[in-house]
C-alpha atoms as a PDB file:
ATOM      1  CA  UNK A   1     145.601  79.821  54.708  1.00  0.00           C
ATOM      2  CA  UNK A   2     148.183  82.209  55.814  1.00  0.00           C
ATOM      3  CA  UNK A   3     149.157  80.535  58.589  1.00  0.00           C
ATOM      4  CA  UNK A   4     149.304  77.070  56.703  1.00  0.00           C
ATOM      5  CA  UNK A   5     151.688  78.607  53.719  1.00  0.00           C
ATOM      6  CA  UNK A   6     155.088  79.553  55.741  1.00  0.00           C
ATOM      7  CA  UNK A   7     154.241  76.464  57.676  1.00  0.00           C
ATOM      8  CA  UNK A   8     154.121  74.356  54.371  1.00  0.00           C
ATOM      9  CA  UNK A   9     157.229  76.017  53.033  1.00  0.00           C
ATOM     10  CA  UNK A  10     159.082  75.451  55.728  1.00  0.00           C
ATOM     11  CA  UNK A  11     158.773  72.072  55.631  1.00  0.00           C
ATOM     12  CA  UNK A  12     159.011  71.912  52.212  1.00  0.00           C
ATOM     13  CA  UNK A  13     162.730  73.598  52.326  1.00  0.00           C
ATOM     14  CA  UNK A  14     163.852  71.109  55.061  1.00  0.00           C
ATOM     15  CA  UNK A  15     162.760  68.283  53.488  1.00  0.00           C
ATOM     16  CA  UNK A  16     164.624  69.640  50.496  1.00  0.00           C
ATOM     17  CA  UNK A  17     167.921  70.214  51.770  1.00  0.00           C
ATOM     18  CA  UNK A  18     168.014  66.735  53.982  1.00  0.00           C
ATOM     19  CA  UNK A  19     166.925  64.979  50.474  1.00  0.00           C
ATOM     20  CA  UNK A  20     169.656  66.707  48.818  1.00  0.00           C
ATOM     21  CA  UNK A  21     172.579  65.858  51.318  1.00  0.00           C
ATOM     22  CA  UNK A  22     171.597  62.412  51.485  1.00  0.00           C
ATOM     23  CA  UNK A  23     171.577  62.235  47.714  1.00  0.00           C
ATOM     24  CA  UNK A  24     175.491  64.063  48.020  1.00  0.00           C
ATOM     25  CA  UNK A  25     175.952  61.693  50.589  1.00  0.00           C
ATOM     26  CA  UNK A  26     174.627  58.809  48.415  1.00  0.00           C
ATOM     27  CA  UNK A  27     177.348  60.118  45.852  1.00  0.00           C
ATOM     28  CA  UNK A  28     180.236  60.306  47.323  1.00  0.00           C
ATOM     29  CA  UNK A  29     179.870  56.738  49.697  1.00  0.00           C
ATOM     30  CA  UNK A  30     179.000  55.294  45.668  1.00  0.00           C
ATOM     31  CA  UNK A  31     182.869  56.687  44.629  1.00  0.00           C
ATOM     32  CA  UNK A  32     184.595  55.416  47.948  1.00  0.00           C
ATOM     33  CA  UNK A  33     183.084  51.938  47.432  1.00  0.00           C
ATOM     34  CA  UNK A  34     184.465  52.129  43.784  1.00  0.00           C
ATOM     35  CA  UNK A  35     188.000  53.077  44.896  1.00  0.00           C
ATOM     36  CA  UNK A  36     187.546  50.170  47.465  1.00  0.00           C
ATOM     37  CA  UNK A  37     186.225  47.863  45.137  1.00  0.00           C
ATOM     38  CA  UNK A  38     189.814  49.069  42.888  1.00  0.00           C
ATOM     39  CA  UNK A  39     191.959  48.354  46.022  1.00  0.00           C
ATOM     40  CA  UNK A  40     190.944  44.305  46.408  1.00  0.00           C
ATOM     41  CA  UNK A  41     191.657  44.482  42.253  1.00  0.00           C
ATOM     42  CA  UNK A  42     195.241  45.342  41.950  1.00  0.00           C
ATOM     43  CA  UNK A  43     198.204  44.078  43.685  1.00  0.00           C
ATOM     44  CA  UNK A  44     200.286  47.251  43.900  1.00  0.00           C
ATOM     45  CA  UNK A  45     200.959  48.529  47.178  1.00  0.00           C
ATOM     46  CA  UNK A  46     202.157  51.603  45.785  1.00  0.00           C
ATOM     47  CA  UNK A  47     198.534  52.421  44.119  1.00  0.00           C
ATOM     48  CA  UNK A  48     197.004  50.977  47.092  1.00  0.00           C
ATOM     49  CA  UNK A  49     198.344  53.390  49.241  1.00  0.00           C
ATOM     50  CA  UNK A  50     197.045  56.267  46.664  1.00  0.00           C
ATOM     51  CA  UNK A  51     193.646  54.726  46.807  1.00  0.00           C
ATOM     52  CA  UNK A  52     194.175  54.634  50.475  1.00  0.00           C
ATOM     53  CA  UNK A  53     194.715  58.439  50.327  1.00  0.00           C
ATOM     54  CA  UNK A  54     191.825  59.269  47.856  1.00  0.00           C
ATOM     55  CA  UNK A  55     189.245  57.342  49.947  1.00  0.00           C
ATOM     56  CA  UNK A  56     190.149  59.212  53.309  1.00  0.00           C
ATOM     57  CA  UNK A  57     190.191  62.707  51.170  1.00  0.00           C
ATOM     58  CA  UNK A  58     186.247  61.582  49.267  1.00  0.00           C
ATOM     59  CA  UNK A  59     185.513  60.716  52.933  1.00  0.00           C
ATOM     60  CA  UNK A  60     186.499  63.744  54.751  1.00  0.00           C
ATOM     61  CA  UNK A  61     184.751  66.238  51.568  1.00  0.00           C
ATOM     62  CA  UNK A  62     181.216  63.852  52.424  1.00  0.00           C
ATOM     63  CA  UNK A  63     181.695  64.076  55.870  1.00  0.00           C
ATOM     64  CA  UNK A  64     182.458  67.789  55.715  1.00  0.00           C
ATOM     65  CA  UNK A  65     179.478  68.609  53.121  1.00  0.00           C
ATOM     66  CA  UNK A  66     177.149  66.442  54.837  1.00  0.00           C
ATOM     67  CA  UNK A  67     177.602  68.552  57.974  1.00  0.00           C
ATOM     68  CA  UNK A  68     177.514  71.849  55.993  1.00  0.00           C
ATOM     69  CA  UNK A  69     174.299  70.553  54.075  1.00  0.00           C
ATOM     70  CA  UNK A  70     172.890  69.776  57.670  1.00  0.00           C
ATOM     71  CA  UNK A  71     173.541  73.327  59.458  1.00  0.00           C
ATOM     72  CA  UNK A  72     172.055  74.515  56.381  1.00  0.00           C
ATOM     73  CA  UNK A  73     168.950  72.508  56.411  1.00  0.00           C
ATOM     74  CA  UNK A  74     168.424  73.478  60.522  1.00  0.00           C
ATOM     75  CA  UNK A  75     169.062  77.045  60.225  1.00  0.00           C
ATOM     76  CA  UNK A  76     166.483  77.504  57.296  1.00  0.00           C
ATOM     77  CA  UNK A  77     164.332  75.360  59.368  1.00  0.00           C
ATOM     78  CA  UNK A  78     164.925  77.939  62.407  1.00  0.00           C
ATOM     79  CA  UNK A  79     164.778  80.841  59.883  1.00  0.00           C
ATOM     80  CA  UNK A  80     161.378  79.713  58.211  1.00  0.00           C
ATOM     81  CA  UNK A  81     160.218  78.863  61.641  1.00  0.00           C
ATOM     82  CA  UNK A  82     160.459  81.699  62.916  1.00  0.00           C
ATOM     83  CA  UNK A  83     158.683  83.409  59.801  1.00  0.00           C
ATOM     84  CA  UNK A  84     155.955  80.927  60.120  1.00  0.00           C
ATOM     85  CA  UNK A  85     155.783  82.038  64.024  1.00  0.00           C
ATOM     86  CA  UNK A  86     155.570  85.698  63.038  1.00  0.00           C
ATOM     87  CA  UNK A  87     152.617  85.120  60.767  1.00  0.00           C
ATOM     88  CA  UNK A  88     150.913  83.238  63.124  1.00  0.00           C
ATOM     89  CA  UNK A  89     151.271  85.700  65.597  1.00  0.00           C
ATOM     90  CA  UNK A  90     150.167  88.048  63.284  1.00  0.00           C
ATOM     91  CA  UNK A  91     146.867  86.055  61.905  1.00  0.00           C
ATOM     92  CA  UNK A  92     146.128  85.978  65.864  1.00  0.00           C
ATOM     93  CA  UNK A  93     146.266  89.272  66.224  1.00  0.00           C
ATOM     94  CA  UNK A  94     143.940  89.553  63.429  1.00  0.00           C
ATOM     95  CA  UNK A  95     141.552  87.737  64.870  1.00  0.00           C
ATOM     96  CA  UNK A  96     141.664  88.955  68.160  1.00  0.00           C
ATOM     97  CA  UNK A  97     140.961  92.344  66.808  1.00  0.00           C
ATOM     98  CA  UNK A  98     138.266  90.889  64.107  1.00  0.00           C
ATOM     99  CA  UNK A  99     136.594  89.253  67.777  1.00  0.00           C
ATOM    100  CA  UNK A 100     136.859  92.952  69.566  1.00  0.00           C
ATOM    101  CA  UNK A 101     134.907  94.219  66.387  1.00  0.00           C
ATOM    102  CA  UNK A 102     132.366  91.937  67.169  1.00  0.00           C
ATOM    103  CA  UNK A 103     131.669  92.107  70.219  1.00  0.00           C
ATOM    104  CA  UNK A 104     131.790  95.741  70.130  1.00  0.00           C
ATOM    105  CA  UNK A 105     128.936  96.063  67.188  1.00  0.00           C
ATOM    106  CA  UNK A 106     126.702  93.505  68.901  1.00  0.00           C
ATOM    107  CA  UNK A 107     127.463  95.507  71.987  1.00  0.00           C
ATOM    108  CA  UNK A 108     126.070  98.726  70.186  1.00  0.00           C
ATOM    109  CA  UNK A 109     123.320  96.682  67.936  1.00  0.00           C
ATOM    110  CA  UNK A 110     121.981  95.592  71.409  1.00  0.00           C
ATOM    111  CA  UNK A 111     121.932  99.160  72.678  1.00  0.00           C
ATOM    112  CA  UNK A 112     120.429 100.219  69.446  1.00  0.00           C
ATOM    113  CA  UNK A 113     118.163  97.386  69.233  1.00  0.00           C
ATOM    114  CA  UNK A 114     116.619  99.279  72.622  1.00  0.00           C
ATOM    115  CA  UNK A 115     116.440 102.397  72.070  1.00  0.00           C
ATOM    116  CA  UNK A 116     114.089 101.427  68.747  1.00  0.00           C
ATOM    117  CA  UNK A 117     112.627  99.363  71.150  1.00  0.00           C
ATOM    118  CA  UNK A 118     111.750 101.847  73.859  1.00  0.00           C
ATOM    119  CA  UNK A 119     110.927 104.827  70.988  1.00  0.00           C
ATOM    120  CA  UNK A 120     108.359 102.295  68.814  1.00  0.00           C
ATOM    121  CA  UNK A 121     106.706 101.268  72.124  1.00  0.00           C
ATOM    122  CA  UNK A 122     105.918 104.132  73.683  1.00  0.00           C
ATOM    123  CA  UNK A 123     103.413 105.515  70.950  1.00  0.00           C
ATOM    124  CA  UNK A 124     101.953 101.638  70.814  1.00  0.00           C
ATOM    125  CA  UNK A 125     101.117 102.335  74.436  1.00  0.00           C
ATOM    126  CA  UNK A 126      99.445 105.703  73.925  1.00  0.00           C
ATOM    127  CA  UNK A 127      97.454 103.823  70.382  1.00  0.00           C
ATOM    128  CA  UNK A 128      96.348 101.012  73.295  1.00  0.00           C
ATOM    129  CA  UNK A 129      95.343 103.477  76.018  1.00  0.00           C
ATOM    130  CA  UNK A 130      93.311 105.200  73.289  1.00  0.00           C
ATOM    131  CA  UNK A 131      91.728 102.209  72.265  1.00  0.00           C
ATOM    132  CA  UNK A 132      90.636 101.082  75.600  1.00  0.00           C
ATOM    133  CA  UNK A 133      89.512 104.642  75.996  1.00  0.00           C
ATOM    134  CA  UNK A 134      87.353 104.259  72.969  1.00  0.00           C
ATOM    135  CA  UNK A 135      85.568 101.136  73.924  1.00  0.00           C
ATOM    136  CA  UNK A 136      84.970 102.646  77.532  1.00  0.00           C
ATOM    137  CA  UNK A 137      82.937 105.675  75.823  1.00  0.00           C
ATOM    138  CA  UNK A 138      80.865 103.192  73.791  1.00  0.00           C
ATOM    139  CA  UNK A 139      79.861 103.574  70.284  1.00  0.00           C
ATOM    140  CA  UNK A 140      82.590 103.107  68.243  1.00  0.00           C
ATOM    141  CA  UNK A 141      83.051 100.273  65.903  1.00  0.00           C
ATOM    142  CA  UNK A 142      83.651  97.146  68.241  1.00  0.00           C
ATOM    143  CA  UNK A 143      84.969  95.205  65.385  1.00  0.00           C
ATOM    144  CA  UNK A 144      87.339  97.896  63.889  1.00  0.00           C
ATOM    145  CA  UNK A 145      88.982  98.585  67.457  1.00  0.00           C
ATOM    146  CA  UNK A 146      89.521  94.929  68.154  1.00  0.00           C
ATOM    147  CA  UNK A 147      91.659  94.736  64.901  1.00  0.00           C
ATOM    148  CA  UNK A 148      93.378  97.818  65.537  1.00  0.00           C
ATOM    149  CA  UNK A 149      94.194  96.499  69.122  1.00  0.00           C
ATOM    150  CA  UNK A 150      95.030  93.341  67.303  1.00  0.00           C
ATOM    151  CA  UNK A 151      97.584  94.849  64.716  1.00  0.00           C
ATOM    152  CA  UNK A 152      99.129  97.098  67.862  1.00  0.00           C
ATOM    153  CA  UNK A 153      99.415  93.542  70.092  1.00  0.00           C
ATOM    154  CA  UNK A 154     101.053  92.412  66.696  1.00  0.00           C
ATOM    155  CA  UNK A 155     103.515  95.468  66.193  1.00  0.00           C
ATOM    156  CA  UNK A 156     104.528  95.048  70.339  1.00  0.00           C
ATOM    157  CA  UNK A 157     105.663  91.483  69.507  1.00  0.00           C
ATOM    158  CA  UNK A 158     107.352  92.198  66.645  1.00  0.00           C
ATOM    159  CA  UNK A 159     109.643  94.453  68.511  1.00  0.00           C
ATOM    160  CA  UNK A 160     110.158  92.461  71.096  1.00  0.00           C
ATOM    161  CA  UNK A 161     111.294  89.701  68.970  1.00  0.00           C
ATOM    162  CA  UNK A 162     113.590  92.224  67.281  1.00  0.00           C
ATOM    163  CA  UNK A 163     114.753  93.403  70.819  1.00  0.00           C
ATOM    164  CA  UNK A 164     115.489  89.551  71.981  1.00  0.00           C
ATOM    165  CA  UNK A 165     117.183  88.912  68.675  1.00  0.00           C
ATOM    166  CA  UNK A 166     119.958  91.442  69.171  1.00  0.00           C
ATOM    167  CA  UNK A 167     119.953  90.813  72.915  1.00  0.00           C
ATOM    168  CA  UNK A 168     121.041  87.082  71.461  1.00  0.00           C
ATOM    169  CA  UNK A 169     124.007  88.366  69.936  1.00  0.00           C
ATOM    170  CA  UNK A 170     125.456  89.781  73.409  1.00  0.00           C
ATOM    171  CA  UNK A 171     128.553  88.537  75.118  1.00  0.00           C
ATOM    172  CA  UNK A 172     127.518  85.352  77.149  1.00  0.00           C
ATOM    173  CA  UNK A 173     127.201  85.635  80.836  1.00  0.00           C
ATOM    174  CA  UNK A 174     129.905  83.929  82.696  1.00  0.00           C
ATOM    175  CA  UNK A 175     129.551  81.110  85.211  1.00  0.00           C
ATOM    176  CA  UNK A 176     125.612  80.996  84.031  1.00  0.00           C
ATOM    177  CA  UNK A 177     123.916  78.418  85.412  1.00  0.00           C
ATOM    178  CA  UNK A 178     120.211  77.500  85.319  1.00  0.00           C
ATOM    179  CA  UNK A 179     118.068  74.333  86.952  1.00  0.00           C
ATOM    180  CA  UNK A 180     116.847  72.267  83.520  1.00  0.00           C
ATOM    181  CA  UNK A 181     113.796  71.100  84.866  1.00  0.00           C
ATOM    182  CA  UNK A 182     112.548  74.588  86.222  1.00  0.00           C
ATOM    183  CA  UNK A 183     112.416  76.387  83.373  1.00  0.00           C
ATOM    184  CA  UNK A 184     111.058  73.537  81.008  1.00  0.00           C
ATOM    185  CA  UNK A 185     108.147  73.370  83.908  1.00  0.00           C
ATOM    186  CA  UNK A 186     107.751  77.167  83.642  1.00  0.00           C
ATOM    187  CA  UNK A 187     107.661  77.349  79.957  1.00  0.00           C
ATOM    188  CA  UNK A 188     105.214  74.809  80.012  1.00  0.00           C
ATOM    189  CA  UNK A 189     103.421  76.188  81.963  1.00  0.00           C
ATOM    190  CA  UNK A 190     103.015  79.415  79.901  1.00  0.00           C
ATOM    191  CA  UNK A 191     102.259  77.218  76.487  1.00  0.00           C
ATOM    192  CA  UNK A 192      99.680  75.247  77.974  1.00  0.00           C
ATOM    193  CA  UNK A 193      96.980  77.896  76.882  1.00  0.00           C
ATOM    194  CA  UNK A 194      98.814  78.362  73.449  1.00  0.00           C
ATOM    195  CA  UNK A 195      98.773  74.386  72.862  1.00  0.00           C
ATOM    196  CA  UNK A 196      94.960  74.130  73.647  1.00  0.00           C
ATOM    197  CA  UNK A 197      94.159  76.972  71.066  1.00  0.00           C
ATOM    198  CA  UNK A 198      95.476  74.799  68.671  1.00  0.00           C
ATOM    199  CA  UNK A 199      93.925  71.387  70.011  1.00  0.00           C
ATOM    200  CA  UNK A 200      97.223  70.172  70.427  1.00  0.00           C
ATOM    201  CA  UNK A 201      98.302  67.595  73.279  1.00  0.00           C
ATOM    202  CA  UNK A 202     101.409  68.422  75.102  1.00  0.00           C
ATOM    203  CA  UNK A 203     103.508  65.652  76.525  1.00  0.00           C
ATOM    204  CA  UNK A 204     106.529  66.013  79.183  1.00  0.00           C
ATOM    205  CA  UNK A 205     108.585  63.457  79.844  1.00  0.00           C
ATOM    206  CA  UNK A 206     110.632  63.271  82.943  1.00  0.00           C
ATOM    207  CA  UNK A 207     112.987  66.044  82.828  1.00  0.00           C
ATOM    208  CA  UNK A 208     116.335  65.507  84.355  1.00  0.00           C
ATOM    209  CA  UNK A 209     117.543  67.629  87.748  1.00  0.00           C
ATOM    210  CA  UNK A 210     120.293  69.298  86.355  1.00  0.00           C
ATOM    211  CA  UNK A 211     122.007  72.282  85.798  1.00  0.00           C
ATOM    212  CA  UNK A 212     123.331  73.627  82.898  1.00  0.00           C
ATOM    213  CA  UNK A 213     125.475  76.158  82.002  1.00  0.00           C
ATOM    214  CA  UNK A 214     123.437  78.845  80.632  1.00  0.00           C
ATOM    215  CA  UNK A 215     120.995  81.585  82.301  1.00  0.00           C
ATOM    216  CA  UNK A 216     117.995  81.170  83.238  1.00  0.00           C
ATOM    217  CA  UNK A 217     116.746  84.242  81.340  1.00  0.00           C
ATOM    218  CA  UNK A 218     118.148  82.646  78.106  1.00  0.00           C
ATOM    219  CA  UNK A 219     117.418  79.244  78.442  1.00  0.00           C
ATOM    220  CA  UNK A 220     113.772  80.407  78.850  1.00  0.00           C
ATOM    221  CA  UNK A 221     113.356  82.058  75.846  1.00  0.00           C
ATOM    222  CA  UNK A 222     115.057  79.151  73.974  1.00  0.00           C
ATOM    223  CA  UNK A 223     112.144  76.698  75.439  1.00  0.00           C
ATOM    224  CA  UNK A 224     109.890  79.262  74.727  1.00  0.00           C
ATOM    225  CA  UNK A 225     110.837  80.055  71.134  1.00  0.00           C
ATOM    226  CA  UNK A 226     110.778  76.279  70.262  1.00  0.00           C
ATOM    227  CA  UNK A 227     107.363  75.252  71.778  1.00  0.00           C
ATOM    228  CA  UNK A 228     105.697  78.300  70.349  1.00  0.00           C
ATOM    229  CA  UNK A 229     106.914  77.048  67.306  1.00  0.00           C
ATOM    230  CA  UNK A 230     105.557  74.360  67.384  1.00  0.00           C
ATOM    231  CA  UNK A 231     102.244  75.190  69.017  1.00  0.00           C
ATOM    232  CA  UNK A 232     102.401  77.956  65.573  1.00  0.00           C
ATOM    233  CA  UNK A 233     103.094  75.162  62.750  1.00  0.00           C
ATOM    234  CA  UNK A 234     100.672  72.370  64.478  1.00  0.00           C
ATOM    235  CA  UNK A 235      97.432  73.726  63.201  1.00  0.00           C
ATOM    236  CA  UNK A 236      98.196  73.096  59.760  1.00  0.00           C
ATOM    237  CA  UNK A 237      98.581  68.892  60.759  1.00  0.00           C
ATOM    238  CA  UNK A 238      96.152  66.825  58.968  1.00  0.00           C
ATOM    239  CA  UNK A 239      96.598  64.660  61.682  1.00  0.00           C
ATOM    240  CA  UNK A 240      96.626  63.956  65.303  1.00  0.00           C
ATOM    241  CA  UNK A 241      98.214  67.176  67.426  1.00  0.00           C
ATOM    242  CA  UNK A 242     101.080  66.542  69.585  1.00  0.00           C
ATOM    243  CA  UNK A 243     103.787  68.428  71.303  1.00  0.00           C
ATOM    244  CA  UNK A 244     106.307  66.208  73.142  1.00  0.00           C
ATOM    245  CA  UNK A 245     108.955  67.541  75.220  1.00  0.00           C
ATOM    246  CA  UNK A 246     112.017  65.419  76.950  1.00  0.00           C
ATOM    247  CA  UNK A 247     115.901  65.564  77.732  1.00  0.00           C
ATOM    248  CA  UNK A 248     118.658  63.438  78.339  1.00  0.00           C
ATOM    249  CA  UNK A 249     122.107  63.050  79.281  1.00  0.00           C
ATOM    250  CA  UNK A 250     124.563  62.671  77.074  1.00  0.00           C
ATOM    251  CA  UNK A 251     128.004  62.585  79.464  1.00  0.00           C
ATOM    252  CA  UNK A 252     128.747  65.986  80.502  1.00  0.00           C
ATOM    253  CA  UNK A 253     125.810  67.489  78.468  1.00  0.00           C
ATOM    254  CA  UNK A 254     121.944  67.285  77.836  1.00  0.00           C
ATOM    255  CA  UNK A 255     120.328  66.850  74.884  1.00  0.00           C
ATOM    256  CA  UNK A 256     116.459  68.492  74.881  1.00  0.00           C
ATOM    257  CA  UNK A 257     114.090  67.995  71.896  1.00  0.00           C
ATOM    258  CA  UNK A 258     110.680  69.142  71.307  1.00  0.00           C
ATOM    259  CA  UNK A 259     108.768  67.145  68.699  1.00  0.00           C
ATOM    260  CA  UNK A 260     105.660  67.571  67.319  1.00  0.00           C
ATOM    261  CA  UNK A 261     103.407  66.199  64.619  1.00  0.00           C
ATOM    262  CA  UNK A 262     103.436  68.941  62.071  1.00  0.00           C
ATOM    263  CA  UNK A 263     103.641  69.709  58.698  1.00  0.00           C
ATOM    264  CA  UNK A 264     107.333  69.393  59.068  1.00  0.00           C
ATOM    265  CA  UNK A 265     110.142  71.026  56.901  1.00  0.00           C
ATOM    266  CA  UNK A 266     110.843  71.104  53.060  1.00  0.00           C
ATOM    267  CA  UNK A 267     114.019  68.853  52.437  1.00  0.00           C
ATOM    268  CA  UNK A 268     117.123  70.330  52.294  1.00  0.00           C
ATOM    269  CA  UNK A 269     115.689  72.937  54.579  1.00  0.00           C
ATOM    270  CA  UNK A 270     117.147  71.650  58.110  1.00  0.00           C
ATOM    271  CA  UNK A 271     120.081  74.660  58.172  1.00  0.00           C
ATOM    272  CA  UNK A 272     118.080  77.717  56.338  1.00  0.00           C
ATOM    273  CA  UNK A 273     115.236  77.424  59.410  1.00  0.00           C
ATOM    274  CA  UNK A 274     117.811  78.917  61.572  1.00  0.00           C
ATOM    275  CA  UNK A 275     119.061  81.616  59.883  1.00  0.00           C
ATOM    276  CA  UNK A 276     117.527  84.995  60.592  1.00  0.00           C
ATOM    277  CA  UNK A 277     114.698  86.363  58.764  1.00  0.00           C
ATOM    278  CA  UNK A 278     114.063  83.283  56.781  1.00  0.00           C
ATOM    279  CA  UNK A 279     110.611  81.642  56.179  1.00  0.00           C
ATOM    280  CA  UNK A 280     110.505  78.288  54.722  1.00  0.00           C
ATOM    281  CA  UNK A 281     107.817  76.269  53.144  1.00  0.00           C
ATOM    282  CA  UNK A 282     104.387  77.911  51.756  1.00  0.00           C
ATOM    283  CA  UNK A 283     103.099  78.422  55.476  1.00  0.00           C
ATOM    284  CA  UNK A 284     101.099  81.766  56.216  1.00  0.00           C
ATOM    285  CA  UNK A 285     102.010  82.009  59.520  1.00  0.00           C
ATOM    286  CA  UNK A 286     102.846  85.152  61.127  1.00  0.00           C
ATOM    287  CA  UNK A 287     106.071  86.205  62.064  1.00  0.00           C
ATOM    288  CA  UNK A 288     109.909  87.947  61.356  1.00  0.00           C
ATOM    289  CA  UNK A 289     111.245  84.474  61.056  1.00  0.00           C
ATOM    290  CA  UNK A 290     113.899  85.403  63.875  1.00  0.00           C
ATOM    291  CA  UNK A 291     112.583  83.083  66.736  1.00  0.00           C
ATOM    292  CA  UNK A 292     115.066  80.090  65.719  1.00  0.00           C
ATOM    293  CA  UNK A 293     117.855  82.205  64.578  1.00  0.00           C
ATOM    294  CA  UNK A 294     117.707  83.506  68.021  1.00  0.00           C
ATOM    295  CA  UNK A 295     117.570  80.047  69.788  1.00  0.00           C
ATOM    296  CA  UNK A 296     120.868  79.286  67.623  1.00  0.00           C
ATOM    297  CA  UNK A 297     122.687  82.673  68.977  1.00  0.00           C
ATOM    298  CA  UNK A 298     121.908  81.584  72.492  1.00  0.00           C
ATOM    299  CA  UNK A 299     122.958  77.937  72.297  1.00  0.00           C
ATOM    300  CA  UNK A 300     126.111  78.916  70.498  1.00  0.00           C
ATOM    301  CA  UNK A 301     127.356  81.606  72.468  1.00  0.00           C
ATOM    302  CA  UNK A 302     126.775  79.303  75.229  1.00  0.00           C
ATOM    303  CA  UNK A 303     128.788  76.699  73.716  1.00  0.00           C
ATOM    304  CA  UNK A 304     126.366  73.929  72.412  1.00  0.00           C
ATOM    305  CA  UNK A 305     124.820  72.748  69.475  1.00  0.00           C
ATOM    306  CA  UNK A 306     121.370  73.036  67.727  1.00  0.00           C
ATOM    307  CA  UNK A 307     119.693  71.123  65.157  1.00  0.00           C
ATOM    308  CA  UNK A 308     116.535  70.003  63.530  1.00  0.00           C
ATOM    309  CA  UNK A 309     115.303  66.240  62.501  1.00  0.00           C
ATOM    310  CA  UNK A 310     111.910  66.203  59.893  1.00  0.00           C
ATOM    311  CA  UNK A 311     109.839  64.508  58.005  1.00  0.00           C
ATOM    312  CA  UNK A 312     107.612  66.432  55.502  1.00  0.00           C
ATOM    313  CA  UNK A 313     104.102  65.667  56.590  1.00  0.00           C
ATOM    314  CA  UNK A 314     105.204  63.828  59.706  1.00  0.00           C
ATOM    315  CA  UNK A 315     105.855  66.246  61.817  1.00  0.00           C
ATOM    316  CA  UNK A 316     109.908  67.658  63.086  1.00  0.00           C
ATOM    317  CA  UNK A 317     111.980  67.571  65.986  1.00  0.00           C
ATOM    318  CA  UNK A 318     113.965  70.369  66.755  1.00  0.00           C
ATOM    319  CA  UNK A 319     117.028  69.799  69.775  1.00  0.00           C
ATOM    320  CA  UNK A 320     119.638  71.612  71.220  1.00  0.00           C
ATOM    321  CA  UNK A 321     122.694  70.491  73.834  1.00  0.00           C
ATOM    322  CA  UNK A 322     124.054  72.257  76.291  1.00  0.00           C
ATOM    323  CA  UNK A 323     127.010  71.468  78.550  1.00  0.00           C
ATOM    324  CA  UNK A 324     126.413  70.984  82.665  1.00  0.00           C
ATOM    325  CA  UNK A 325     127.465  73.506  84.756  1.00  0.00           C
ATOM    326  CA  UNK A 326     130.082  73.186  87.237  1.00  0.00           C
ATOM    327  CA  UNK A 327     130.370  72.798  90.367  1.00  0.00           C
ATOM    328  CA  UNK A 328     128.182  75.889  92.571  1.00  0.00           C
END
């Protein structure tokens, strides 16, 4: 808007003065045509030749205003140009500082993020070393120290959820690159287990052998994050279990989706599933609700898109593009 308003005003006063000196203009040619029109009426060479005179005079006082009218119009254009180039420069400026801010605080929240990190984990080791200790000796209560170990497995993932979320938010890596098909193999590979505790099928399709531009590292936890939501959602299907994953080229980009036969999403819900800390629908699953707001941060500092398609009690397919990388 600030930019836009000594823009608009500018244009505004140009088109302004150029309406008024052709309406001047308009004028004055409307008088000469009358004294013309009073010339071809009257016989007298005397008052011709006064007519004569008046005509040149109107016509020299248009031309001159008309010329005066126009240096006036451009130098307000230059003037309000140049105010209109200040502001911009200005508004830039702005945002190039608003963009330092930024990166600066997710800088520090990703510093922050580990130090909580490190300072939580260290007494949930010591809490699992005693527990293991515990079961060693014998005679404890078996059932209370597996849901103690349980809740501390719990609190470690939490954190490191936390700790990936504000890792998200980091400034991306540049001239990433990662091979597509690797990591969806890999991360396949690790959900396997996590698909077959929930007597769900998983389904690859052929994966393209390309590589896009984003790390390996990240791109990871993106597949990750979306199979093991699925694999997490799947077990309340009243239906057949599957997980399908594919990709495909889209010119310079690839489009991956993971589908599965869930529960799906509440309508209207498609955009509030990836903001952080949300939790839609009246599922009991655990969780921060962080896992697809951090698949978002990735794709977007990495400059693609992410979306969801569903279909309450069908089942939803969440996808994400990313552009190729360039040449090695």
């Amino acid at each position: 808007m600030h930019i836009l308003r000594p823009l608009a005003l500018a244009l505004v006063a140009v088109i302004s003065i150029f309406v008024a000196a052709l309406w001047v203009s308009h004028a004055r040619t409307s008088k000469i045509d009358d004294h013309a029109q009073a010339i071809a009426a009257t016989s007298d060479s005397e008052h011709s030749v006064q007519n004569a005179r008046e005509i040149s005079r109107l016509r020299g006082e248009a031309k001159d205003l008309a010329f005066a009218l126009g240096a006036l119009g451009v130098v307000a254009a230059v003037a309000l140009g140049g105010i209109a180039l200040t502001a911009i420069r200005r508004q830039a400026g702005l945002v190039a500082q608003h963009t330092e801010l930024l990166d600066r605080r997710a800088t520090e929240l990703e510093a922050f993020a580990g130090r909580v990190a490190h300072d939580l984990r260290n007494p949930l080791g010591a809490i699992a070393l005693r527990i293991e200790a515990a079961r060693l000796r014998g005679g404890a209560d078996t059932a209370a120290l597996d849901r103690l170990a349980a809740n501390t497995s719990r609190m470690d993932h939490l954190i490191g959820d936390l700790l990936q979320f504000a890792s998200a938010g980091a400034a991306p890596e540049e001239g990433a690159r990662a091979s597509l098909r690797t990591v969806i193999v890999e991360a396949i590979g690790d959900a396997r287990t996590q698909a077959q505790r929930a007597s769900a099928e998983l389904v690859v399709d052929d994966i393209p052998a390309v590589d896009v531009a984003c790390p390996a590292g990240a791109l990871a936890s993106v597949i990750s994050n979306l199979l093991g939501n699925a694999t997490k959602y799947i077990v309340e299907a009243s239906g057949p279990r599957t997980i399908a994953v594919r990709a495909a080229m889209r010119d310079q980009r690839v489009r991956v989706e993971v589908a599965d036969t869930g529960p799906g999403l509440p309508p209207g819900s498609e955009e509030l599933v990836f903001e952080p800390f949300q939790r839609v629908g009246n599922s009991r699953q655990p969780g921060l609700g962080i896992g697809l707001a951090t698949v978002k941060r990735i794709i977007d500092a990495y400059g693609g898109c992410v979306g969801v398609t569903s279909t309450p009690g069908r089942g939803s397919t969440f996808w994400f593009e990313l552009p190729l990388a360039g040449p090695a």
